[in-house]
Each structure stands twice: as structure tokens, then as C-alpha cells.
C-alpha atoms as a PDB file:
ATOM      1  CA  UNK A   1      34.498  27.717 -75.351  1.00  0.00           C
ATOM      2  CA  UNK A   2      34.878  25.292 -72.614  1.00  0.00           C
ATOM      3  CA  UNK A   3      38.272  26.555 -71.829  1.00  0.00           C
ATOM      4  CA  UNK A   4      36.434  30.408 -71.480  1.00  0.00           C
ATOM      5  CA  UNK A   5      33.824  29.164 -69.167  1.00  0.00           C
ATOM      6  CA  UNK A   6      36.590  27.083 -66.842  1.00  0.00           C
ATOM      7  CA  UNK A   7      38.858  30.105 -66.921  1.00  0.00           C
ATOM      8  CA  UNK A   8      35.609  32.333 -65.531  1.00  0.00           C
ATOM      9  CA  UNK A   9      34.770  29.814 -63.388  1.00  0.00           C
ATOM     10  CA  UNK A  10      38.224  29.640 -61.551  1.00  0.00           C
ATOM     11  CA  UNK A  11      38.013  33.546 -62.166  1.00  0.00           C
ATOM     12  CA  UNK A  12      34.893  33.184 -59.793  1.00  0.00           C
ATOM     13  CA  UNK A  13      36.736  30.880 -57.313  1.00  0.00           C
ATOM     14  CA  UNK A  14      39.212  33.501 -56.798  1.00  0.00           C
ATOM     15  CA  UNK A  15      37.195  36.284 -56.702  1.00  0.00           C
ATOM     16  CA  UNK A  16      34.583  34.849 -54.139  1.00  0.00           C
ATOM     17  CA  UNK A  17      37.902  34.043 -52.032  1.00  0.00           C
ATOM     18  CA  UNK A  18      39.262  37.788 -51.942  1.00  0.00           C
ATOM     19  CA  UNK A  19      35.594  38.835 -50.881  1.00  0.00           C
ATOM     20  CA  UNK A  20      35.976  36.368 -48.187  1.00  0.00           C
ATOM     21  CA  UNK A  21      39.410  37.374 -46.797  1.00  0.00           C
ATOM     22  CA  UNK A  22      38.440  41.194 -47.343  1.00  0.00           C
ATOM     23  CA  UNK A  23      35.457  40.186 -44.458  1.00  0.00           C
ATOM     24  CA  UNK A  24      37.705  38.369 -42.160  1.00  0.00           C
ATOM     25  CA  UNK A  25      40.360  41.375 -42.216  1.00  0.00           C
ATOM     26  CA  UNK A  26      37.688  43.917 -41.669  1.00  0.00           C
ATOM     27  CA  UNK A  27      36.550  42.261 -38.756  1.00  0.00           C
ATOM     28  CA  UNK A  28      38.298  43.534 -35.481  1.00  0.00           C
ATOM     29  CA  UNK A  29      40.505  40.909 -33.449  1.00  0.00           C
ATOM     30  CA  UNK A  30      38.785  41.295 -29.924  1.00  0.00           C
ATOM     31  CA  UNK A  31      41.287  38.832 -28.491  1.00  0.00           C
ATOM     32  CA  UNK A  32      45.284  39.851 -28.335  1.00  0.00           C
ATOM     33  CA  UNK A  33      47.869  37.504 -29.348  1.00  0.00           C
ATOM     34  CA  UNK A  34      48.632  37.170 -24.865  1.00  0.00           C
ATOM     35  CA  UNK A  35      45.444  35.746 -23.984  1.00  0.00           C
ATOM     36  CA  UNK A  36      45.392  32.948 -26.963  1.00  0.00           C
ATOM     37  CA  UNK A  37      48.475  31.342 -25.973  1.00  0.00           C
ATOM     38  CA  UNK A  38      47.659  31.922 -22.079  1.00  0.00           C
ATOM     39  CA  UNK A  39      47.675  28.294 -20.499  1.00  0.00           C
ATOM     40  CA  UNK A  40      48.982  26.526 -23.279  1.00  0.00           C
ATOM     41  CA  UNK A  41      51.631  25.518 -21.254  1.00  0.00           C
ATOM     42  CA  UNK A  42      49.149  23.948 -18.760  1.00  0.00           C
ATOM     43  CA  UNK A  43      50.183  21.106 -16.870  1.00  0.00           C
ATOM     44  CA  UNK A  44      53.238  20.589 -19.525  1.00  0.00           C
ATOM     45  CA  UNK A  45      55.974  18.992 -16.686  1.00  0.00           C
ATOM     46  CA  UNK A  46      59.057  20.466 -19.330  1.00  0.00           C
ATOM     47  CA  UNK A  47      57.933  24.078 -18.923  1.00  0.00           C
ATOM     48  CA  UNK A  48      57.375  23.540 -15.169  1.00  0.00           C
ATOM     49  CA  UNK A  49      61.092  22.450 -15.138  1.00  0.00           C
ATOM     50  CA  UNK A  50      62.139  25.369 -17.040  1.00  0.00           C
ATOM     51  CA  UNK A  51      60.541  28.295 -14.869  1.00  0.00           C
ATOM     52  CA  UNK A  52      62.466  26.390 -11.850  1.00  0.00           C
ATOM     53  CA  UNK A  53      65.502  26.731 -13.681  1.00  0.00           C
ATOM     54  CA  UNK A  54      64.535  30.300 -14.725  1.00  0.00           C
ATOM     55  CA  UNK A  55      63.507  31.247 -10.962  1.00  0.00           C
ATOM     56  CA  UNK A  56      66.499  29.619  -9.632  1.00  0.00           C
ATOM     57  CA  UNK A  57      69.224  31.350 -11.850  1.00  0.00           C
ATOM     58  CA  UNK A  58      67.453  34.819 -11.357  1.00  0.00           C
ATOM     59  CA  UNK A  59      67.943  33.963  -7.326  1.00  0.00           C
ATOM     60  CA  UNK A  60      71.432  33.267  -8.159  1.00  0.00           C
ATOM     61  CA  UNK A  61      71.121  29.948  -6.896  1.00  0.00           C
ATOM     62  CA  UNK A  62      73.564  27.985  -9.269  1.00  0.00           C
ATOM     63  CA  UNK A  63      73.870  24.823  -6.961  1.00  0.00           C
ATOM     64  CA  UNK A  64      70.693  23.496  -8.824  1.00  0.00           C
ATOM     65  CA  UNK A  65      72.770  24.329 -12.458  1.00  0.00           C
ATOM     66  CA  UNK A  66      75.884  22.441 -11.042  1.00  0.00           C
ATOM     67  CA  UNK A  67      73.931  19.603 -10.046  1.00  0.00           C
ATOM     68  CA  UNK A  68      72.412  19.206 -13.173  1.00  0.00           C
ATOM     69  CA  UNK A  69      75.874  19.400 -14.844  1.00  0.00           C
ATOM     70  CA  UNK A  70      77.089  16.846 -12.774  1.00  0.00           C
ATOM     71  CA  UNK A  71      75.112  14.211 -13.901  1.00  0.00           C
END
């Protein structure tokens, strides 16, 4: 009998879990997936560095590639 009532009991668990996930689906995301990563990249030196490099090739300024090469 002990086996029946830990069997309902993890029954239970799992049941009181799918209620749970039912309520945080039906809830509606007010914030997009753009504004949650915005400024995550704050103040990170490494992504500063890569929007130079980004910038520069777009310019077509390749001296600052060569350079980089070069060393």
C-alpha cells in the first residue's frame, strides 16, 4: 500500500507542476525577446572593440584590419 500512496503522491507532484506551467504559458509575455537582452553588452570593452571593427569594415576602411593582422 505504501508503494500506491508514493506513486499518488508523485502522481500529485506532477500534476500540481502541469497546473503550474499551464498558468505561466497562459500568461502574456509583455516584454519581447529585444528589450531583455538590450544593454547586456553594457560597458563590456570586447563588444566595444567589435562594433569598431564592424563600423570600420562597413566604411571600407581596411587599414585598421591590416594593422591588426600585422601584429
Amino acid at each position: 500500500m505504501t508503494a500506491n500512496l508514493s506513486l499518488e503522491d508523485r502522481l500529485s507532484a506532477v500534476e500540481n507542476a502541469i497546473i503550474t506551467m499551464q498558468e505561466q504559458i497562459s500568461k502574456p509575455q509583455s516584454i519581447n525577446w529585444l528589450q531583455q537582452i538590450t544593454g547586456s553588452f553594457e560597458n563590456e570593452l570586447a563588444f566595444e572593440e567589435i562594433l569598431a571593427y564592424g563600423q570600420a569594415i562597413r566604411q571600407g576602411d581596411q587599414s585598421l584590419l591590416e594593422l591588426e593582422d600585422a601584429q
